[in-house]
Protein backbone atom coordinates (compact mmCIF):
# COMPACT_ATOMS: atom_id res chain seq x y z
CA UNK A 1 -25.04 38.39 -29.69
CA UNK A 2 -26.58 37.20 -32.74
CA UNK A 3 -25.87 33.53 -31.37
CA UNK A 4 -28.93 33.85 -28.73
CA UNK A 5 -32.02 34.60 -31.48
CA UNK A 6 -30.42 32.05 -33.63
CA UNK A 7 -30.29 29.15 -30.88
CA UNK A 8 -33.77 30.56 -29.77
CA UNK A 9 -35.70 29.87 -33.28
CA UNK A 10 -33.82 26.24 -33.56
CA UNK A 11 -34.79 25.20 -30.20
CA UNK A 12 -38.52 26.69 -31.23
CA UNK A 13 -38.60 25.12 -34.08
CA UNK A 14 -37.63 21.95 -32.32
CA UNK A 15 -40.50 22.38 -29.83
CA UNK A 16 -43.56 23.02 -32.05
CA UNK A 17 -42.17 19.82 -34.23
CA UNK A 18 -42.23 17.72 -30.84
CA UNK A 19 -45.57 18.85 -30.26
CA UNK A 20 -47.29 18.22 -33.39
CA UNK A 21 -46.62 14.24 -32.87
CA UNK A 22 -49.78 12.25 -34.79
CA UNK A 23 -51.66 10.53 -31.78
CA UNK A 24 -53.22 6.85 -33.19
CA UNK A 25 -56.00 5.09 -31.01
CA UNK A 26 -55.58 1.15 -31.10
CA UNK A 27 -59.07 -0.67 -30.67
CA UNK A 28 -60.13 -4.09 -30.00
CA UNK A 29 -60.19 -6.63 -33.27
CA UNK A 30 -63.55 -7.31 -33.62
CA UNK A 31 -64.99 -10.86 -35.32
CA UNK A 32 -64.34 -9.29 -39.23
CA UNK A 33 -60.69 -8.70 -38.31
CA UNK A 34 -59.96 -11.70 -37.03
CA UNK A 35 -61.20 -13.66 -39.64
CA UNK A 36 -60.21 -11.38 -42.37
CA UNK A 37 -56.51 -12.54 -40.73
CA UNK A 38 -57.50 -16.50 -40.59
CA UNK A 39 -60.79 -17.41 -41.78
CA UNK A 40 -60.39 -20.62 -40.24
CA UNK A 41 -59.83 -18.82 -36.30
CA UNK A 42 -61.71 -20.76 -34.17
CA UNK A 43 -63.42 -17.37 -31.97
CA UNK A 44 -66.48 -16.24 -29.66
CA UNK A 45 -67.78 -12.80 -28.41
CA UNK A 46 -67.86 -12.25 -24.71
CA UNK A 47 -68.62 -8.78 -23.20
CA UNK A 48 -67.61 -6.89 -26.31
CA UNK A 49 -64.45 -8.54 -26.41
CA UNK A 50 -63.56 -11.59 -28.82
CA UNK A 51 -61.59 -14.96 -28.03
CA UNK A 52 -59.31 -16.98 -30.13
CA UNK A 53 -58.40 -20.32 -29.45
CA UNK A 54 -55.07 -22.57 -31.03
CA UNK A 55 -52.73 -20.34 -29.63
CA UNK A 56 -49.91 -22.26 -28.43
CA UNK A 57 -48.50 -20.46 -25.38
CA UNK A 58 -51.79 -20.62 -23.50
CA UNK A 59 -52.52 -24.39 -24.04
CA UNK A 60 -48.39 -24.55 -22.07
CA UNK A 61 -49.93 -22.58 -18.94
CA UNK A 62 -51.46 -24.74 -15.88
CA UNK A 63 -54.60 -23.41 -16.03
CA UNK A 64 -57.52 -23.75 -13.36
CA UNK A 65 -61.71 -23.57 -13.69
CA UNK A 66 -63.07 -20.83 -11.61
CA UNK A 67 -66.18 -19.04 -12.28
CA UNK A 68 -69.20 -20.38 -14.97
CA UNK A 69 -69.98 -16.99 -16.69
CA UNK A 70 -72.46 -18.08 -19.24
CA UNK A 71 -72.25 -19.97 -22.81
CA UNK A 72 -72.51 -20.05 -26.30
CA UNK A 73 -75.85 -18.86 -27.47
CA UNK A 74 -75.73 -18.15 -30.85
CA UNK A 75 -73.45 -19.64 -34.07
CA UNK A 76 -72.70 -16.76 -36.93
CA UNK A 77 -71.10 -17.74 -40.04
CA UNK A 78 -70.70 -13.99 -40.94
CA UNK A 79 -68.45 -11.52 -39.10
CA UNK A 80 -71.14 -8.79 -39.11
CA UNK A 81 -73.38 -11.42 -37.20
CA UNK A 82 -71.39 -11.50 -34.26
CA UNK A 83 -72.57 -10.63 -31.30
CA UNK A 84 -72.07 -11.18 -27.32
CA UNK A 85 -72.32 -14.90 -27.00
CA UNK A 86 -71.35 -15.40 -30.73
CA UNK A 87 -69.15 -18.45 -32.09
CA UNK A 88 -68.06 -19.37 -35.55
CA UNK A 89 -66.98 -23.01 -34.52
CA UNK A 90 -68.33 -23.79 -30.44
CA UNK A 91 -72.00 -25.35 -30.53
CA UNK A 92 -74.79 -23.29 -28.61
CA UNK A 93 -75.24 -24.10 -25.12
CA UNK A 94 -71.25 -24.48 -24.90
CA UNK A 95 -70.46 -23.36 -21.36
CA UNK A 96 -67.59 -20.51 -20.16
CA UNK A 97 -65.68 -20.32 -17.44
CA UNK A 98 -63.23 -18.03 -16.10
CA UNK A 99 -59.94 -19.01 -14.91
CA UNK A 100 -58.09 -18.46 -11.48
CA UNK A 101 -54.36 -17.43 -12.36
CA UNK A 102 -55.69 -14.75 -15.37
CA UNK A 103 -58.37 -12.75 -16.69
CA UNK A 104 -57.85 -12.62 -19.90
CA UNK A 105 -58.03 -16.44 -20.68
CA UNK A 106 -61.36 -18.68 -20.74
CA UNK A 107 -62.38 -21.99 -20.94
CA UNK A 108 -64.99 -23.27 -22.53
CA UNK A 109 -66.62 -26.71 -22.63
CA UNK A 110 -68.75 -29.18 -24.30
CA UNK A 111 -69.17 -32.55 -25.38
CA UNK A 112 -66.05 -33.94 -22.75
CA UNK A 113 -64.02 -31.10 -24.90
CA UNK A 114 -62.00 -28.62 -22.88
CA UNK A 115 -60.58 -25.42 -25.04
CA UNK A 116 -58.96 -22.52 -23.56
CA UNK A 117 -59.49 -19.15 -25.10
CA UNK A 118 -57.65 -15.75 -25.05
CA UNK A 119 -59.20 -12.21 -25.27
CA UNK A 120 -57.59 -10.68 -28.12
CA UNK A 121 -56.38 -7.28 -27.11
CA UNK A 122 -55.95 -4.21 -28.61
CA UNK A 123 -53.69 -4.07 -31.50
């Protein structure tokens, strides 16, 4: 009999520990992030979201133009100075376009220069 309360409290015990689990929230890197990681990352802001070229993978995929969606309207040399339509390293007026196989890939271009950029997710 005195079996039962003790297997009661452990298995208690063991389900108030389960439930007091720490819950973290992962956001989006913004532009300080990203450059406080590589301050040479070659990026853009785009709908809240920002872009990162030089990654290897995505330059492997067969890629094709879709959609124009807008370009490059301001240059920031600070992080805090980024905004939607923000680059460190593109030239204003450099134009976006989405891509048919993915949505989370971009290309922009300018100057007979094609680069393909990835929204960086949530980390």
């Amino acid at each position: 009999m005195k079996k039962k309360p003790c297997l009661f409290l452990v298995l208690f015990s063991l389900f108030l520990v389960g439930c007091n689990e720490t819950v973290t929230e992962s956001k989006k890197p913004n532009a300080a992030e990203v450059l406080r990681l590589d301050n040479h990352a070659d990026i853009f802001q785009l709908e809240g979201n920002i872009l990162q070229t030089n990654i290897e993978w995505i330059d492997n995929l067969e890629l094709n133009e879709n959609k124009y969606i807008g370009e490059i309207e301001f240059k920031a040399t600070k992080a805090e100075d980024f905004k939607n339509g923000t680059a460190n390293l593109l030239p204003i007026g450099a134009k976006i376009y989405s891509v048919k196989e993915r949505n989370d890939i971009f290309i922009v271009k300018f100057d007979n220069v094609l680069k393909r950029y990835l929204i960086l997710s949530e980390g």
